[in-house]
C-alpha atoms as a PDB file:
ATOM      1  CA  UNK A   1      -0.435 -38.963 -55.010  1.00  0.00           C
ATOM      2  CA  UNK A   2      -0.783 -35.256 -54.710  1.00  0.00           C
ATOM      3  CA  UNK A   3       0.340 -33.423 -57.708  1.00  0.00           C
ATOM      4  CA  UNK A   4       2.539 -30.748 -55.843  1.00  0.00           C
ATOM      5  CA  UNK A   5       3.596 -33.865 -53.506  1.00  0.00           C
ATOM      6  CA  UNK A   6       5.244 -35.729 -56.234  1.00  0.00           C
ATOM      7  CA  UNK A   7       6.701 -32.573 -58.429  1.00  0.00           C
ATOM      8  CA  UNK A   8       8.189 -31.710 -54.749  1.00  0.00           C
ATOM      9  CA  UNK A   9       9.915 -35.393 -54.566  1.00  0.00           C
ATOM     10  CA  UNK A  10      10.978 -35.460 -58.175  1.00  0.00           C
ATOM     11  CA  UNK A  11      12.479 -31.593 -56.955  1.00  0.00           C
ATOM     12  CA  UNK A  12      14.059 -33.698 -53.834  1.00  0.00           C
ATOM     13  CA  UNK A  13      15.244 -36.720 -55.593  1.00  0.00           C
ATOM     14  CA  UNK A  14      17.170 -34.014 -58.396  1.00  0.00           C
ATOM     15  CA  UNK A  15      19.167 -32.217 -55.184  1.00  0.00           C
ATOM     16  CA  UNK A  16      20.142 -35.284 -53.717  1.00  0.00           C
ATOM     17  CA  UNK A  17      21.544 -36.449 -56.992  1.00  0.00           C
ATOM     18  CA  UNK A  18      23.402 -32.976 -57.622  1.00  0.00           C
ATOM     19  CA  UNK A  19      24.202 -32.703 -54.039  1.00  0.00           C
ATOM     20  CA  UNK A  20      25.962 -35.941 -53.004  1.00  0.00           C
ATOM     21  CA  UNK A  21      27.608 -35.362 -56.989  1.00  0.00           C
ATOM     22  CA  UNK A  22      29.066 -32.414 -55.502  1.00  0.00           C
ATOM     23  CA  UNK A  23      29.946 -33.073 -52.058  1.00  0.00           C
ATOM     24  CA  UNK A  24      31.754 -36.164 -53.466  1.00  0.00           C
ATOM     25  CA  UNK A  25      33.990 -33.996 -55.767  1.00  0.00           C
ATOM     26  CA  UNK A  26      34.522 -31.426 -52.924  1.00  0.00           C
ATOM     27  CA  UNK A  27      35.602 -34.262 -50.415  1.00  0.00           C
ATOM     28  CA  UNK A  28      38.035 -36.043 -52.774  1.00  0.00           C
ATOM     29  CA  UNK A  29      38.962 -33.495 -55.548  1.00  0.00           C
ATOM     30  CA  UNK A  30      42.205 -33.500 -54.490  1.00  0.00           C
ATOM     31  CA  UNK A  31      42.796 -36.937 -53.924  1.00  0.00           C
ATOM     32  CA  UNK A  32      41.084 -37.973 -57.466  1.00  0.00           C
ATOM     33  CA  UNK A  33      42.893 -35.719 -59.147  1.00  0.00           C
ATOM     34  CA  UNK A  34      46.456 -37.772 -58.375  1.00  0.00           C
ATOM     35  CA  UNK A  35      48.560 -39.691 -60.588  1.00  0.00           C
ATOM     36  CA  UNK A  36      47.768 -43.474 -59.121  1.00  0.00           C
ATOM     37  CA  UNK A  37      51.547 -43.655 -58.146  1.00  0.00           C
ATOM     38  CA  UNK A  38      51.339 -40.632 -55.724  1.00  0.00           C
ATOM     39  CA  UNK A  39      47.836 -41.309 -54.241  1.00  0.00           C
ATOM     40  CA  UNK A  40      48.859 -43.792 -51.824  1.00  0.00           C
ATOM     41  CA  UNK A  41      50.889 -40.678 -50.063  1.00  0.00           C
ATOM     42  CA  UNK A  42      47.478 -38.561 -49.789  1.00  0.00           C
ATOM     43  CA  UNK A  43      46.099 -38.498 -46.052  1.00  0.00           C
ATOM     44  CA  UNK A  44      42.646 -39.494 -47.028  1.00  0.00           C
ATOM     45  CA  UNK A  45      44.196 -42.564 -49.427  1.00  0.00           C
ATOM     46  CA  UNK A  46      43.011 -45.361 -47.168  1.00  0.00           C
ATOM     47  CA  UNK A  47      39.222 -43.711 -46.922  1.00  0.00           C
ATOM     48  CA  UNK A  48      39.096 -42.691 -50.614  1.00  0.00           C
ATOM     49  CA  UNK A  49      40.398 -45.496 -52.475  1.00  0.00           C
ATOM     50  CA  UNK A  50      38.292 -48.346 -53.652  1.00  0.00           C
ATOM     51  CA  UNK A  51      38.617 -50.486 -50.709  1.00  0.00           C
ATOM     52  CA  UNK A  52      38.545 -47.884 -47.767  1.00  0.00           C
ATOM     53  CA  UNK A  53      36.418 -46.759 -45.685  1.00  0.00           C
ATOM     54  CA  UNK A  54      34.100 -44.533 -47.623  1.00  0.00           C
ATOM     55  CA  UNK A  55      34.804 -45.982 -50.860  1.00  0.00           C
ATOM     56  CA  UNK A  56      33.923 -49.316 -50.335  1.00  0.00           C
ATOM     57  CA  UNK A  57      31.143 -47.729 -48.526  1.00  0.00           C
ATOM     58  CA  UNK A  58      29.683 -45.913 -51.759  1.00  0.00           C
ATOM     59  CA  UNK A  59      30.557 -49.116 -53.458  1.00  0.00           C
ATOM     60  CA  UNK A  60      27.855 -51.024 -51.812  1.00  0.00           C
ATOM     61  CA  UNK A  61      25.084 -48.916 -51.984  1.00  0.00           C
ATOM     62  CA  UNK A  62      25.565 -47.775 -54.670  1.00  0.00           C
ATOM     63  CA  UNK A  63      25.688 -51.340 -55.931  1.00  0.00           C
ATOM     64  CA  UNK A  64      22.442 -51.867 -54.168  1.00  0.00           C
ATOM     65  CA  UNK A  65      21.137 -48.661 -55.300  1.00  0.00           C
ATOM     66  CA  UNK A  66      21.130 -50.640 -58.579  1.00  0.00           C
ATOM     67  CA  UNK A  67      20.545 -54.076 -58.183  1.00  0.00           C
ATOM     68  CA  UNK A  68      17.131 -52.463 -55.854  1.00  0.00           C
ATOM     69  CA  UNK A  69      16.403 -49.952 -59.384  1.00  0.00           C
ATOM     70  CA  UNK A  70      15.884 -52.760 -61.726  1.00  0.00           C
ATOM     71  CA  UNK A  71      14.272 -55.413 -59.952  1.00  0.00           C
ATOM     72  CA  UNK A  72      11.722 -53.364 -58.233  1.00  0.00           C
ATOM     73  CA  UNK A  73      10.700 -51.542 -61.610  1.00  0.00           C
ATOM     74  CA  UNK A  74      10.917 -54.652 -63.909  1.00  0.00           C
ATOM     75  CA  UNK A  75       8.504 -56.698 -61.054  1.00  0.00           C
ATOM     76  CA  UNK A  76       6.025 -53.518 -60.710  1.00  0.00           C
ATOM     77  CA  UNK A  77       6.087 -53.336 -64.498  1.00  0.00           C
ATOM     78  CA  UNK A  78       5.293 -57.186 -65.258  1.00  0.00           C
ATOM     79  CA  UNK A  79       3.797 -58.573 -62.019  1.00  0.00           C
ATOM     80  CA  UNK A  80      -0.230 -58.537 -62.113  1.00  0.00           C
ATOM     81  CA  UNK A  81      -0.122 -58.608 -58.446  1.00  0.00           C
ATOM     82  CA  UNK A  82       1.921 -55.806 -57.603  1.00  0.00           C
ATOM     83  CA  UNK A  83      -0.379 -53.329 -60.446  1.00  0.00           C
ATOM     84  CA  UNK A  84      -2.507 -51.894 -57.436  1.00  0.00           C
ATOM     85  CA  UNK A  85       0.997 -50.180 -55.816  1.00  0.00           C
ATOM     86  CA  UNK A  86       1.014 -47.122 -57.337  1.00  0.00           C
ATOM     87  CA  UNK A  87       1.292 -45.571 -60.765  1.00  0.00           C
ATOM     88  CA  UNK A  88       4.130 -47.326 -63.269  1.00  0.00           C
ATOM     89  CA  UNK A  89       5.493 -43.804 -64.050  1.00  0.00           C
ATOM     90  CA  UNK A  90       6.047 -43.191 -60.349  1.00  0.00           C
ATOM     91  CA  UNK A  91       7.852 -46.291 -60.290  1.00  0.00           C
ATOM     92  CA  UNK A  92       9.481 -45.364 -63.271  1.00  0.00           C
ATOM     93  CA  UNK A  93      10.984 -42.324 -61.643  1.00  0.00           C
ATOM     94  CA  UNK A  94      12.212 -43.981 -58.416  1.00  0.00           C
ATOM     95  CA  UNK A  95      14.154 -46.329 -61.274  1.00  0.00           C
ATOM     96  CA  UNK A  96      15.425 -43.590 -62.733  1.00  0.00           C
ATOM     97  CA  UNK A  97      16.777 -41.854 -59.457  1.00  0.00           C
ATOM     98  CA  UNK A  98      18.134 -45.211 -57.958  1.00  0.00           C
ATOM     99  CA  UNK A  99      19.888 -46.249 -61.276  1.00  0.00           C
ATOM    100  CA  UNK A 100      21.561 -42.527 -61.678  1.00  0.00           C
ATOM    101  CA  UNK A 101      22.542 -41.920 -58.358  1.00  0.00           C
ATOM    102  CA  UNK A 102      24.037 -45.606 -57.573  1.00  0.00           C
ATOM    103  CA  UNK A 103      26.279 -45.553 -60.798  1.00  0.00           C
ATOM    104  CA  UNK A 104      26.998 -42.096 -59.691  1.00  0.00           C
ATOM    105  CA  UNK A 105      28.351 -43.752 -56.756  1.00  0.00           C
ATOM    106  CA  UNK A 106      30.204 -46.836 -57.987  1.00  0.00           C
ATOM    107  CA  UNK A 107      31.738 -43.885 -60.267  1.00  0.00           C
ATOM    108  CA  UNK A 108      33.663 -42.701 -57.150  1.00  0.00           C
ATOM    109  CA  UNK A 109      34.065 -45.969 -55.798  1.00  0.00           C
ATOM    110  CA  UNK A 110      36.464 -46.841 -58.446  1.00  0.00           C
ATOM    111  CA  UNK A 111      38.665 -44.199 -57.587  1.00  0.00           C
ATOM    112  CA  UNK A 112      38.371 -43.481 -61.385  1.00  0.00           C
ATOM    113  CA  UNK A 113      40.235 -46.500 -62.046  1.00  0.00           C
ATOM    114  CA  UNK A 114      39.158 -48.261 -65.068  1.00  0.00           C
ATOM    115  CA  UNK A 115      40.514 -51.935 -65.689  1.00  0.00           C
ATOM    116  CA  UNK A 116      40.050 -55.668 -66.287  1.00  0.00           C
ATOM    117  CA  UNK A 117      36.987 -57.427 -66.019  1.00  0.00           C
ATOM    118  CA  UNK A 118      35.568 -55.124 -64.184  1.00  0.00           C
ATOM    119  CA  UNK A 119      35.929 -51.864 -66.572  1.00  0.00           C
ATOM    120  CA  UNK A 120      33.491 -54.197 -68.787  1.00  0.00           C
ATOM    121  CA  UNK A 121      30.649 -53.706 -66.215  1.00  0.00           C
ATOM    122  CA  UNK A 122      31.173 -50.066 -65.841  1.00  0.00           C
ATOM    123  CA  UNK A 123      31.281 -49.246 -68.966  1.00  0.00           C
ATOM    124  CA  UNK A 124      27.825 -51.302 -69.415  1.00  0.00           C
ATOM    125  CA  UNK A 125      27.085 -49.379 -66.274  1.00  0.00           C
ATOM    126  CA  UNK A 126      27.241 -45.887 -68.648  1.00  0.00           C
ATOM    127  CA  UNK A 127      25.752 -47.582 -71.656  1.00  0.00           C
ATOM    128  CA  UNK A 128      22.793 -48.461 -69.695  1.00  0.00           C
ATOM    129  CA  UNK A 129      22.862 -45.237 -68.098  1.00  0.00           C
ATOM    130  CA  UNK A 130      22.606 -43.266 -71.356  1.00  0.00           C
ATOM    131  CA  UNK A 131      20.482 -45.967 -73.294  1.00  0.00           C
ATOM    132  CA  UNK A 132      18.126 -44.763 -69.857  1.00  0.00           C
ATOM    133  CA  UNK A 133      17.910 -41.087 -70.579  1.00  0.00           C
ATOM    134  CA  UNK A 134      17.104 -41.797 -74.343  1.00  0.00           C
ATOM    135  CA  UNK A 135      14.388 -44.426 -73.794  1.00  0.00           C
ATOM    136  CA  UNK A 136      12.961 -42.150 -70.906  1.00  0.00           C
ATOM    137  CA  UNK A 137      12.932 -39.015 -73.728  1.00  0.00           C
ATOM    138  CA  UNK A 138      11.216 -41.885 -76.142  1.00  0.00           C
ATOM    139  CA  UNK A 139       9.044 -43.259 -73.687  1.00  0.00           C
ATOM    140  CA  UNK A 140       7.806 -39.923 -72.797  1.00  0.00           C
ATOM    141  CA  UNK A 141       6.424 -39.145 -76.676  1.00  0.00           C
ATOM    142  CA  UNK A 142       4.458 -42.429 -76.405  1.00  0.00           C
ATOM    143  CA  UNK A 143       0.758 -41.224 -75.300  1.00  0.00           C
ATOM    144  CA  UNK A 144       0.117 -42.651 -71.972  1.00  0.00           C
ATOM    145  CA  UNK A 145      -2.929 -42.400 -69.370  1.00  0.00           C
ATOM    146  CA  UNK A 146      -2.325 -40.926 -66.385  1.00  0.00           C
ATOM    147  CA  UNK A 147      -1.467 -44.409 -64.688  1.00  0.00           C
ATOM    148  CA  UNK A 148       1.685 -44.333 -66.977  1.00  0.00           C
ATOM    149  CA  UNK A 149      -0.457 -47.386 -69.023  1.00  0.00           C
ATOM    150  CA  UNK A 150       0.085 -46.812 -73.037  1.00  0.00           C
ATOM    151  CA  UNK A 151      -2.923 -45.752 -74.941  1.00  0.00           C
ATOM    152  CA  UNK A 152      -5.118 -47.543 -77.369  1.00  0.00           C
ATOM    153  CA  UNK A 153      -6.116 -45.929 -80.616  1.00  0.00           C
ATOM    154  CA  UNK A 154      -9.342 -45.813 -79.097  1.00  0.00           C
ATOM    155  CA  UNK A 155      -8.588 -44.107 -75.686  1.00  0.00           C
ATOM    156  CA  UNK A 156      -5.992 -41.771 -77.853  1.00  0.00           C
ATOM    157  CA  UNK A 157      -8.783 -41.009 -80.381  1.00  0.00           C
ATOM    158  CA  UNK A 158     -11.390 -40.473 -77.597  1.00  0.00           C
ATOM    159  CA  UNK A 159      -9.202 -38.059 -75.644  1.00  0.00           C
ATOM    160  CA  UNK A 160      -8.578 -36.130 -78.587  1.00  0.00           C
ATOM    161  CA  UNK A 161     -12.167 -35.428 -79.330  1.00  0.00           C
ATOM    162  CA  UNK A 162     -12.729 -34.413 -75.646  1.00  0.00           C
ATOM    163  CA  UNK A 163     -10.139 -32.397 -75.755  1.00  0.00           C
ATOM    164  CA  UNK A 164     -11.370 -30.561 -79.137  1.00  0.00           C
ATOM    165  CA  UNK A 165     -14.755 -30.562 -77.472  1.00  0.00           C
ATOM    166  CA  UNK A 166     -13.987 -29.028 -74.022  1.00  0.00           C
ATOM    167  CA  UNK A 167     -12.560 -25.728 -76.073  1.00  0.00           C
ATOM    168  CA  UNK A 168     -15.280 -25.619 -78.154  1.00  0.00           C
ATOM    169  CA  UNK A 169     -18.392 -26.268 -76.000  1.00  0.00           C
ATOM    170  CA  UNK A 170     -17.312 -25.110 -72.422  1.00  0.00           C
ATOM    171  CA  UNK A 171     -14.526 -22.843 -73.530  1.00  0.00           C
ATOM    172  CA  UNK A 172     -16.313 -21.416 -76.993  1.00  0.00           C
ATOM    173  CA  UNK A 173     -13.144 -21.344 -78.376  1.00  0.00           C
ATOM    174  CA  UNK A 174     -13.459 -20.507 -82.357  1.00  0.00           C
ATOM    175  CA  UNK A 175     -13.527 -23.674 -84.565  1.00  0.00           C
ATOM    176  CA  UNK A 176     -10.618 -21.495 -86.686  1.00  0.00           C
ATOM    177  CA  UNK A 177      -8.442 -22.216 -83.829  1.00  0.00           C
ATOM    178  CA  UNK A 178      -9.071 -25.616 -82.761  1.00  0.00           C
ATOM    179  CA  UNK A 179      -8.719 -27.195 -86.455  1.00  0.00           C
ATOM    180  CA  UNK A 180      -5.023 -25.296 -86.379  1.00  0.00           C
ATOM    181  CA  UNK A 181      -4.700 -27.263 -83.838  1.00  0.00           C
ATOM    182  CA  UNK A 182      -4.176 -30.565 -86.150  1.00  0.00           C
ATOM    183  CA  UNK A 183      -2.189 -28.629 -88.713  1.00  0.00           C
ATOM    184  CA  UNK A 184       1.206 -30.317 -88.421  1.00  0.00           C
ATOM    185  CA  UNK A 185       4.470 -30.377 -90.480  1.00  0.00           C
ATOM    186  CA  UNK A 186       4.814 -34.229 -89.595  1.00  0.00           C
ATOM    187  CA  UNK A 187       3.800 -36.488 -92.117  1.00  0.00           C
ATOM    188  CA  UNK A 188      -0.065 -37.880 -91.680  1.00  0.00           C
ATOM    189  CA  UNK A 189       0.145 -40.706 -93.177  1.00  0.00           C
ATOM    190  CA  UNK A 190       3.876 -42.082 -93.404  1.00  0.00           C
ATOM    191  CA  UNK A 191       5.302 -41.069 -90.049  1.00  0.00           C
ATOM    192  CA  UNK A 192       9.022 -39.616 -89.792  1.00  0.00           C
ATOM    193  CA  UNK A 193      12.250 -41.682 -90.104  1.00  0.00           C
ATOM    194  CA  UNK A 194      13.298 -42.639 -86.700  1.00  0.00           C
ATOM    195  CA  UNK A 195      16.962 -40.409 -87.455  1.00  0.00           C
ATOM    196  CA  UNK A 196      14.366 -36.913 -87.948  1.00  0.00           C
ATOM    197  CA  UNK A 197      12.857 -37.555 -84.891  1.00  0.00           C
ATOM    198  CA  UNK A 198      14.623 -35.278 -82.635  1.00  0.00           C
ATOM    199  CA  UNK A 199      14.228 -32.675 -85.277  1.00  0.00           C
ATOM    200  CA  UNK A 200      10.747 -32.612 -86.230  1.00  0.00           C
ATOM    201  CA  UNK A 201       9.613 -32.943 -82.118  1.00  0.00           C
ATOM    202  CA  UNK A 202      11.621 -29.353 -82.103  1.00  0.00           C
ATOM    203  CA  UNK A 203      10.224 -28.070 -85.050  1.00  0.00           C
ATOM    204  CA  UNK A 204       6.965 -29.025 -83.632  1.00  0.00           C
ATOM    205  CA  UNK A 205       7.817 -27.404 -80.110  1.00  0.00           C
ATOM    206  CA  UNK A 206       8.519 -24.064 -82.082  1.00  0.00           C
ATOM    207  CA  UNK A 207       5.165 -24.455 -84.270  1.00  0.00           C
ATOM    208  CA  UNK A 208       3.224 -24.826 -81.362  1.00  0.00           C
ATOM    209  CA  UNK A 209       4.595 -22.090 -79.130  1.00  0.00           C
ATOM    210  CA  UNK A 210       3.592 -19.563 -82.359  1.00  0.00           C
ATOM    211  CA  UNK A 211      -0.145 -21.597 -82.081  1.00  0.00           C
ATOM    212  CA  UNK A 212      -0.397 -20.528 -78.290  1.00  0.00           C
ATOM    213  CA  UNK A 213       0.919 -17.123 -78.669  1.00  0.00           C
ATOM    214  CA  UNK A 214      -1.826 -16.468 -81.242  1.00  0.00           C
ATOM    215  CA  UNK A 215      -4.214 -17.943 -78.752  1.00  0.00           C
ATOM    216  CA  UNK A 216      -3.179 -15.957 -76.244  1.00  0.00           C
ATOM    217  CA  UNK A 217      -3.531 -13.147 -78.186  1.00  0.00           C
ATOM    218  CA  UNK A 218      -6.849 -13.875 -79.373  1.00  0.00           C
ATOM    219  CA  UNK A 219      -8.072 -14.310 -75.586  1.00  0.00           C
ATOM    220  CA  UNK A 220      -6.387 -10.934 -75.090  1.00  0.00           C
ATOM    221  CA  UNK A 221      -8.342  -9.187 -77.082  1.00  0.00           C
ATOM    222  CA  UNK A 222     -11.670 -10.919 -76.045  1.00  0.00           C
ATOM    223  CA  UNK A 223     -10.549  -9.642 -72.294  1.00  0.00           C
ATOM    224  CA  UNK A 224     -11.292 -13.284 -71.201  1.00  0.00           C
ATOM    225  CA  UNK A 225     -10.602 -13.459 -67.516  1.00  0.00           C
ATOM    226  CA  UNK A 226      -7.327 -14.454 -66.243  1.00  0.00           C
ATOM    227  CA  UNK A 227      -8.347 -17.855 -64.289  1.00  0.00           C
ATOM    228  CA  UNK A 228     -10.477 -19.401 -67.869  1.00  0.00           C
ATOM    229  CA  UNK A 229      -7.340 -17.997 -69.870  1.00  0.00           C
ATOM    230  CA  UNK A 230      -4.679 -20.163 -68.096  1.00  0.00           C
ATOM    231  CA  UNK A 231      -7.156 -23.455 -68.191  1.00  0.00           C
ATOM    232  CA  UNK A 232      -7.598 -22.725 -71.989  1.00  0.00           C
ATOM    233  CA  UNK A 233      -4.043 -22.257 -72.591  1.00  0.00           C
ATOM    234  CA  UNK A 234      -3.377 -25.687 -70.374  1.00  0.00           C
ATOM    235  CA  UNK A 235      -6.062 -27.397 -72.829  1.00  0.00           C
ATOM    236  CA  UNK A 236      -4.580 -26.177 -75.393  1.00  0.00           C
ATOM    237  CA  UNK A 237      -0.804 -27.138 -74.707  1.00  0.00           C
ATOM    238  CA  UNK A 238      -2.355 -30.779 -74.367  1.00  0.00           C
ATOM    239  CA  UNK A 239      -4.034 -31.082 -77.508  1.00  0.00           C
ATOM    240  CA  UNK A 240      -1.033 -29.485 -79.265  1.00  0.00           C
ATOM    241  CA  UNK A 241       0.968 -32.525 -77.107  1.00  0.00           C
ATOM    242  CA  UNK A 242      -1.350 -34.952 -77.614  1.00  0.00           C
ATOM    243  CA  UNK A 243      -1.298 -34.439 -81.265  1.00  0.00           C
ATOM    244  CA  UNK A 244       2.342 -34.489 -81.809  1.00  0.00           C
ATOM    245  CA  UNK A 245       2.496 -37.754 -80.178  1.00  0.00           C
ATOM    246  CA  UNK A 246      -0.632 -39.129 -81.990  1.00  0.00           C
ATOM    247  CA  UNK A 247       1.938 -38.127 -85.725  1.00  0.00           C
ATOM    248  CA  UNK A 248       4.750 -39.749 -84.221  1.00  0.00           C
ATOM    249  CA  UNK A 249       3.328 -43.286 -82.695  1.00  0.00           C
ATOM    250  CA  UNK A 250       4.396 -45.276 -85.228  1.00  0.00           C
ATOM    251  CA  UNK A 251       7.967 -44.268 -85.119  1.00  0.00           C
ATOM    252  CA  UNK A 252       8.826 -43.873 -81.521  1.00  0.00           C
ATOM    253  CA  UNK A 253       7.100 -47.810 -81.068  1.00  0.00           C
ATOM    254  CA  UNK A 254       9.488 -48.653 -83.202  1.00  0.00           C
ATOM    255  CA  UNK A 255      12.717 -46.487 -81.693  1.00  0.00           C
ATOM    256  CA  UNK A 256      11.390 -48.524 -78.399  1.00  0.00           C
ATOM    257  CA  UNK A 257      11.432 -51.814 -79.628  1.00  0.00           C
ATOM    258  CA  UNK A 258      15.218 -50.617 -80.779  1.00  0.00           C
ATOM    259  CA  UNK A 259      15.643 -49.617 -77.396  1.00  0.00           C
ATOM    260  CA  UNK A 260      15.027 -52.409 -75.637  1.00  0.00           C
ATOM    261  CA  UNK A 261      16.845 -54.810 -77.859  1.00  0.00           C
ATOM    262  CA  UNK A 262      19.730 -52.556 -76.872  1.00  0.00           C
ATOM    263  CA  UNK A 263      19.271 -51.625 -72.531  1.00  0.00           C
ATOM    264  CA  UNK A 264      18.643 -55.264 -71.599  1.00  0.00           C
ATOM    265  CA  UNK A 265      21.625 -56.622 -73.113  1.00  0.00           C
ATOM    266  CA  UNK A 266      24.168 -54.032 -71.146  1.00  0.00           C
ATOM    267  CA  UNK A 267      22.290 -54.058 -68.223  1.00  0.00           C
ATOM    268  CA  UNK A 268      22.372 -58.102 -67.848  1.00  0.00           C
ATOM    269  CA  UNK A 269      26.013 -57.699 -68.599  1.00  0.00           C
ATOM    270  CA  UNK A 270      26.478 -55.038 -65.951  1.00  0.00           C
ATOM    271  CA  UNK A 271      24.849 -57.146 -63.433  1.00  0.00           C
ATOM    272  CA  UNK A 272      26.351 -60.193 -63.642  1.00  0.00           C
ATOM    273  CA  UNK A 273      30.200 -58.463 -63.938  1.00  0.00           C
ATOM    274  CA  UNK A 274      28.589 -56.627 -60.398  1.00  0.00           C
ATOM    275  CA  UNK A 275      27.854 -59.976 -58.346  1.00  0.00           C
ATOM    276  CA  UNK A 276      30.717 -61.815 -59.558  1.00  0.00           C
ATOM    277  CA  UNK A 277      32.710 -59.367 -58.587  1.00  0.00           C
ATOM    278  CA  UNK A 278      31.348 -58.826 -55.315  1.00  0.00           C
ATOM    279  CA  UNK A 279      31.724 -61.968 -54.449  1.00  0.00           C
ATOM    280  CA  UNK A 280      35.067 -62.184 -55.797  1.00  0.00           C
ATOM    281  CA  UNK A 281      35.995 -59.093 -53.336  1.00  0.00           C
ATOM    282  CA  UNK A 282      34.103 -60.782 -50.507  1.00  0.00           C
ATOM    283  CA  UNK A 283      36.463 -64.119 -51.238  1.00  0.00           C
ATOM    284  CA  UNK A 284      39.792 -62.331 -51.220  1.00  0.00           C
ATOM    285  CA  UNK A 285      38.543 -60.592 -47.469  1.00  0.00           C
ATOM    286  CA  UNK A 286      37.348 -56.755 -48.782  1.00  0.00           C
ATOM    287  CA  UNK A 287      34.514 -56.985 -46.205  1.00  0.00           C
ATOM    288  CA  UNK A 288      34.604 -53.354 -45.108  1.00  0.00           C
ATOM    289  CA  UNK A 289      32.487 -53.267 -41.459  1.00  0.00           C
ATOM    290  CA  UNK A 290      30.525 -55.744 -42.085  1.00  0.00           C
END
């Protein structure tokens, strides 16, 4: 996939996400923002509420919105036969924007009623939901190829020394600079505790913005050309990267195992609250068009 093809879809998935967020406050603001007692008086109460017309809608696909998310990452992700259809991290991303947006809409299709059973599967809804952002911010600081495939020590190590060689030999970037490169507040040899890590990956983001600013500055005064000075600065940004996430393997492996042992569990339970109680609904005659 074309690189400014998929940062414009990731751009497009991120609008419709804020924009049906939006339009769905705008549309029933008023209505949502009832007591329960006086909401049955509101003009839009039998379209709005959980069974109507549009909220039962929302209900559904956003429903399906979810159920679709997982299963079509988890059988890309551990199918052999499916590995030729595109990259994992595209994937990935289309799991991401189908399990944000459909909670987003079972959200409004409760009305913002929370109760029985079924509070228990939204609120595994959100814990899945937020267990998602953190394991995508963890999963990102796990060195990857560009498939979204994790690295080997080998491929990591290999990568690094191209890296260090492409500034040197086709860049002639000074030897100075590229060994600052692997001068790093993390710990070498013992890692970070897991409860630093959000700490030391900013302290690191601040070290290395001072490393390219004296790069930058050292290009300056060479008068290097503009087009070699942004590819430099690019190599540079992904050794720096690269680097960072070399110090901090061994920990965020670990945070993921963590991770998992926590997401599956909520979003089993969020499932299997779903169906039941779809089909409890379906039972009882809440059929909406269909």
């Amino acid at each position: 996939m074309d690189r400014r093809f998929h940062s414009f879809l990731v751009l497009l998935a991120s609008l419709i996400v804020i924009s049906t967020t939006i339009i769905l406050f705008y549309l029933g603001w008023d209505y949502y923002s009832l007591p329960l007692k006086e909401r049955f008086f509101h003009p839009n109460h039998d379209l709005l509420k959980s069974s109507g017309l549009i909220g039962h809608g929302i209900g559904i696909v956003g429903s399906t919105m979810m159920l679709f998310g997982v299963l079509i990452y988890s059988v890309r992700k551990r199918v052999k036969k499916f590995y030729r259809f595109g990259k994992l991290k595209h994937w990935l991303e289309f799991h991401i924007f189908l399990t944000v947006l459909g909670p987003i809409l079972i959200l409004f299709h409760t009305a913002f009623r929370f109760g029985g059973i079924v509070s228990v599967s939204f609120w595994s809804m959100v814990a899945v939901a937020i267990s998602g952002v953190i394991g995508r911010f963890i999963y990102q600081q796990i060195p990857r190829s560009i498939e979204g495939n994790e690295l080997s020590q080998e491929d990591m190590s290999k990568l690094d020394f191209d890296l260090k060689f492409e500034l040197q030999e086709k860049y002639q970037l000074e030897s100075s600079i590229i060994s600052s490169f692997d001068e790093n507040s993390i710990n070498k040899n013992d890692g970070i505790k897991s409860s630093q890590i959000i700490k030391v990956i900013f302290v690191d983001i601040l070290e290395s913005r001072k490393k390219l600013a004296e790069i930058k500055r050292h290009l300056k005064e060479k008068k290097i050309p503009s087009s070699k000075k942004k590819e430099i600065i690019n190599i540079s940004k992904s050794k720096l990267v690269l680097t960072r996430k070399i110090l901090l393997l061994k920990t965020t492996q670990k945070l993921f195992g963590y991770w998992h042992v926590i997401h599956l569990p909520f979003a089993i339970i969020m499932l299997i609250i779903m169906i039941v109680h779809v089909v409890v609904a379906w039972i009882f005659g809440y059929k909406w068009i269909f």
